[in-house]
N, C-alpha and C. Protein backbone atom coordinates (compact mmCIF):
# COMPACT_ATOMS: atom_id res chain seq x y z
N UNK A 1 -60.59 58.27 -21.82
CA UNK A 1 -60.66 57.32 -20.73
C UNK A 1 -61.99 56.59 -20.86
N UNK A 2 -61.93 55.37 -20.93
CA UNK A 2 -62.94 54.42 -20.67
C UNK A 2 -63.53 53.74 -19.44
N UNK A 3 -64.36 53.31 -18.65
CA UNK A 3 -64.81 52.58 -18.14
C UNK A 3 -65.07 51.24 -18.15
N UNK A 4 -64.90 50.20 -17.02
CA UNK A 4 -65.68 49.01 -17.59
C UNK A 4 -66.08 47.97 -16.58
N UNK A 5 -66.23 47.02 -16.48
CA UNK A 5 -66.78 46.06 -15.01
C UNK A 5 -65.94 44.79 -15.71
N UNK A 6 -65.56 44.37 -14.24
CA UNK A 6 -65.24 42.65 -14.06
C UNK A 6 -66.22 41.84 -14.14
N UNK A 7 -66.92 40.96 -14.92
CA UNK A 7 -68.21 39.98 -14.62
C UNK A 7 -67.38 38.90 -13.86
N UNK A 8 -68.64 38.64 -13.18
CA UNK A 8 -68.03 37.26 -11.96
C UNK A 8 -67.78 36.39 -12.75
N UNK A 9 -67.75 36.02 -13.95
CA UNK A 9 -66.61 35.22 -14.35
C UNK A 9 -65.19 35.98 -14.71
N UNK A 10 -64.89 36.92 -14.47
CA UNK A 10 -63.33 37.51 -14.19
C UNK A 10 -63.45 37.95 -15.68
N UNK A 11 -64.00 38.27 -16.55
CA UNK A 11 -63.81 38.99 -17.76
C UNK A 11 -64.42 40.42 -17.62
N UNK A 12 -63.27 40.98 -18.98
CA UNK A 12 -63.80 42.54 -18.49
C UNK A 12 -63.55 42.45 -20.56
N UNK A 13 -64.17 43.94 -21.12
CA UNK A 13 -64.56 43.97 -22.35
C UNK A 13 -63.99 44.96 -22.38
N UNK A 14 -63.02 44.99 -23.41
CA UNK A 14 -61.76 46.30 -23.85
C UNK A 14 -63.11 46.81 -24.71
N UNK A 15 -63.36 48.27 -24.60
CA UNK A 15 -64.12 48.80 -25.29
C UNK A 15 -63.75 48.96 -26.97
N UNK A 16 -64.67 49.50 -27.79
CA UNK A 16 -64.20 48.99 -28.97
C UNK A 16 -63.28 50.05 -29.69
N UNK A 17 -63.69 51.82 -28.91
CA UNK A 17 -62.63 52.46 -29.36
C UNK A 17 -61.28 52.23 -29.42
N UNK A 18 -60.80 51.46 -27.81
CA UNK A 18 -59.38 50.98 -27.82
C UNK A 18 -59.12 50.29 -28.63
N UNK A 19 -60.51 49.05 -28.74
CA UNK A 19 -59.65 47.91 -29.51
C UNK A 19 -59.56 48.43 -30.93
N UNK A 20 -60.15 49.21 -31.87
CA UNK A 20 -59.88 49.29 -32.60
C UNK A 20 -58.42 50.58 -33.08
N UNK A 21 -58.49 51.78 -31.95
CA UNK A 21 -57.45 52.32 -32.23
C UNK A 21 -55.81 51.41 -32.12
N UNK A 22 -56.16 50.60 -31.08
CA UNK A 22 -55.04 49.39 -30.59
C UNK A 22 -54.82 48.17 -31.84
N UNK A 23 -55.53 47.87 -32.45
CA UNK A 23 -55.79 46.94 -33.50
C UNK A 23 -55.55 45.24 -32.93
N UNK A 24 -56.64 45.43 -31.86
CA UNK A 24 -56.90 44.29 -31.27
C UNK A 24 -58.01 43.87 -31.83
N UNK A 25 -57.62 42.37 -31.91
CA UNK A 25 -58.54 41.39 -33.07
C UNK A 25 -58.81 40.70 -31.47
N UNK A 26 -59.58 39.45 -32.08
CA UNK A 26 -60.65 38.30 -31.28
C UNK A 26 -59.24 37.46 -31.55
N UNK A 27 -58.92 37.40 -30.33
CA UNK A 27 -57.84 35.57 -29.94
C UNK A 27 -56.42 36.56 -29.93
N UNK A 28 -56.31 38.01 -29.60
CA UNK A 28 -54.96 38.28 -29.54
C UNK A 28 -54.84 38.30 -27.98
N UNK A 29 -53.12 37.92 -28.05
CA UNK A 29 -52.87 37.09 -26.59
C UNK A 29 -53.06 38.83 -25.55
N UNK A 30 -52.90 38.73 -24.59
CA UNK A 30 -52.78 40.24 -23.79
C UNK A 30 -51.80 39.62 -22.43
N UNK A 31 -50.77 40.49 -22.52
CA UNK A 31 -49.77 40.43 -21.32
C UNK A 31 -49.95 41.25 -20.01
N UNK A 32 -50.60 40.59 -18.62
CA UNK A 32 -51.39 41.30 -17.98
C UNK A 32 -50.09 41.41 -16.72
N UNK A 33 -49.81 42.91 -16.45
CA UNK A 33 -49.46 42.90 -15.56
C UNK A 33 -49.23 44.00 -13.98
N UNK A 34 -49.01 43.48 -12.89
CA UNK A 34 -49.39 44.70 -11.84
C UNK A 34 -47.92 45.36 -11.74
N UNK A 35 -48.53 46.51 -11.79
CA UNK A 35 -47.55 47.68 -11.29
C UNK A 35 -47.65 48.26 -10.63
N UNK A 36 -47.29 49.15 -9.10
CA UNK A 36 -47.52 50.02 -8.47
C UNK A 36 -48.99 49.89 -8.08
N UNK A 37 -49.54 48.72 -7.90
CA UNK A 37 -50.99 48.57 -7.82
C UNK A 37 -52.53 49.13 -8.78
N UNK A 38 -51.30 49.15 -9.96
CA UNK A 38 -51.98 49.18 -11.36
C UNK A 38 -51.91 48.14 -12.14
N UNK A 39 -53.28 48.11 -13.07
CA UNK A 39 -53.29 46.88 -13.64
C UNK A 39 -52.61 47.26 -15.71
N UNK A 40 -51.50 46.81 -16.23
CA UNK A 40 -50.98 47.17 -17.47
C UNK A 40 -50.95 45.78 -18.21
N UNK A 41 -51.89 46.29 -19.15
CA UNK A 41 -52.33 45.28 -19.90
C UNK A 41 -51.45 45.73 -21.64
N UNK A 42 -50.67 44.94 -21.67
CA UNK A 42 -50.11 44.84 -23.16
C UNK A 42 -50.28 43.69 -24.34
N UNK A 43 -51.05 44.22 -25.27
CA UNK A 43 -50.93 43.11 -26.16
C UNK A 43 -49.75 42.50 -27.01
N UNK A 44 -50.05 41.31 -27.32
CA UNK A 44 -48.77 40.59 -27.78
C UNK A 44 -48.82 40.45 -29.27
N UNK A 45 -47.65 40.82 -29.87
CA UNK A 45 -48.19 40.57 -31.15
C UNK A 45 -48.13 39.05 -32.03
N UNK A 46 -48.73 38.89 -33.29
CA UNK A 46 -48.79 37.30 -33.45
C UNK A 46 -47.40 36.52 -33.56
N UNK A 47 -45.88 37.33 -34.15
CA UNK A 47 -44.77 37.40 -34.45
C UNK A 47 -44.31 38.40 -33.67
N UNK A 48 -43.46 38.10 -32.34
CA UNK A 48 -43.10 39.19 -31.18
C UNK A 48 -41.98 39.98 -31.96
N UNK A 49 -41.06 38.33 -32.45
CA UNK A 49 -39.62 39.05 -33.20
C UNK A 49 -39.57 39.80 -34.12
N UNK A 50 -40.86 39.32 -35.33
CA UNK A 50 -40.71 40.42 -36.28
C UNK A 50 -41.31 41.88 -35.93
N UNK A 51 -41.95 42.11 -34.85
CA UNK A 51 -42.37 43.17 -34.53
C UNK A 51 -41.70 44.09 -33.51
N UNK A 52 -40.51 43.09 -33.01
CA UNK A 52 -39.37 43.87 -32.32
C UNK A 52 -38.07 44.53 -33.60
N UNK A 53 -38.19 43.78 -34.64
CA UNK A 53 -37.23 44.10 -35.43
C UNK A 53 -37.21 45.97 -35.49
N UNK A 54 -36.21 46.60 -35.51
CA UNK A 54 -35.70 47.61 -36.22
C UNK A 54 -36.12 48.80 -34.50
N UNK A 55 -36.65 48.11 -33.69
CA UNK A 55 -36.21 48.11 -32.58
C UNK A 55 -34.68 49.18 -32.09
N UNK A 56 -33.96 48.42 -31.96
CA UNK A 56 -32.54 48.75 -31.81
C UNK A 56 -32.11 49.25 -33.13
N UNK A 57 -31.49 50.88 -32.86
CA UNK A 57 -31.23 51.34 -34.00
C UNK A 57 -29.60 51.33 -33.70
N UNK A 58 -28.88 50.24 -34.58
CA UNK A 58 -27.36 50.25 -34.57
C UNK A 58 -26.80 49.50 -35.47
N UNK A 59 -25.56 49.82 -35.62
CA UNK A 59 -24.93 48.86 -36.87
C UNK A 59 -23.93 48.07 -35.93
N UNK A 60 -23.91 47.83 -34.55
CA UNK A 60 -23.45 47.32 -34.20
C UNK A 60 -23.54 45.87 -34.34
N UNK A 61 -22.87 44.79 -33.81
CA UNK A 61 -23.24 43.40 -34.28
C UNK A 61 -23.74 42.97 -32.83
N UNK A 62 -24.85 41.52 -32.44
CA UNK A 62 -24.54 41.24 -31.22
C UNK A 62 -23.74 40.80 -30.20
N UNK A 63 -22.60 40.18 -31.45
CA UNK A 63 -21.42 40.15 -30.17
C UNK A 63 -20.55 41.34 -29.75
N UNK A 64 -20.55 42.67 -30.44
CA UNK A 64 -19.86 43.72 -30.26
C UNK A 64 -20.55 44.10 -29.15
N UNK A 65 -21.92 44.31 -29.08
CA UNK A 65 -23.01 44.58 -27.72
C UNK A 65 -22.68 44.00 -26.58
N UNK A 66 -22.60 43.02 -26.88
CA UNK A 66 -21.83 41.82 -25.75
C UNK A 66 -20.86 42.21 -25.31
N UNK A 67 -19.77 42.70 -25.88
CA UNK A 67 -18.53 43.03 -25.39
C UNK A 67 -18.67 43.96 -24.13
N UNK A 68 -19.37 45.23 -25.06
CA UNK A 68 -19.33 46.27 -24.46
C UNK A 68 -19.86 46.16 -22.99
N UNK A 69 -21.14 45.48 -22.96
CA UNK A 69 -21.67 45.39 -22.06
C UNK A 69 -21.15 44.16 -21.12
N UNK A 70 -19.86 43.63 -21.13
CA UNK A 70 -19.10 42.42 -20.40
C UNK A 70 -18.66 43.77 -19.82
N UNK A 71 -17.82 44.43 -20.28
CA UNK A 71 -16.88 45.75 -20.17
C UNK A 71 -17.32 46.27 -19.14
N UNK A 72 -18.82 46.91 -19.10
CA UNK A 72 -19.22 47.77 -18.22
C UNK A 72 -19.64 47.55 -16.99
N UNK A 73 -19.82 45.83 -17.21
CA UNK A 73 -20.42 45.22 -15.81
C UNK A 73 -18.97 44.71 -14.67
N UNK A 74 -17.58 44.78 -15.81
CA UNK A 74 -16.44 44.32 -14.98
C UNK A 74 -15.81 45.91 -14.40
N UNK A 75 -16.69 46.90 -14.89
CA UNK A 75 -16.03 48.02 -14.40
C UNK A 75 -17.08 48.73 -13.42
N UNK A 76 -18.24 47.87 -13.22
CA UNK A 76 -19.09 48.39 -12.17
C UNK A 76 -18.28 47.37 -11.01
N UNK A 77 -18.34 46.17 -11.13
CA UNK A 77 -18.05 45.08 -9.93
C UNK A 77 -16.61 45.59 -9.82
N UNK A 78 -15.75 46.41 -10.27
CA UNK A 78 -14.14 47.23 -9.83
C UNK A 78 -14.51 47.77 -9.03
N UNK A 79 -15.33 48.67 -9.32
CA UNK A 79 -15.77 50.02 -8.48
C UNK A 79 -16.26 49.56 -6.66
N UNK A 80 -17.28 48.24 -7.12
CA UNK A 80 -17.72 47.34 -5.44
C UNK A 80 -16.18 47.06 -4.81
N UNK A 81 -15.87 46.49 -5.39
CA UNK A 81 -14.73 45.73 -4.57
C UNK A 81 -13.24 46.35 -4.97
């Protein structure tokens, strides 16, 4: 766990253990957001898609995904009404 301060110009300094275990460089974007009245800061990477790739482990196709998931949402809205 680290420490750190807001300077009154609203910047705060990711210490360098994070940034370097994190492999945060100078100009990488950071996705800041509140949760539960926590602050979750995620960095973005320079290529989101290629770094989402392999992500989803399936041999499914995306329109087969699609299906399925048309499927499940017409068998939740059965169940409402």
């Amino acid at each position: 766990m680290s420490l750190g301060k807001i300077s009154t110009r609203g910047q705060v300094v990711i210490p360098k253990s994070l940034r370097n275990k994190l492999g945060l460089k100078p100009n990488t974007v950071i996705l800041f957001e509140e949760m539960q009245g926590k602050l979750l800061l995620t960095p973005i990477p320079d290529d989101p898609i290629q770094a989402a790739r392999g992500i989803l482990k399936t041999t499914r196709t995306a329109e087969e995904l699609m299906r399925e998931y048309r499927r499940e949402e017409l068998k939740l809205e059965s169940k409402k009404g």
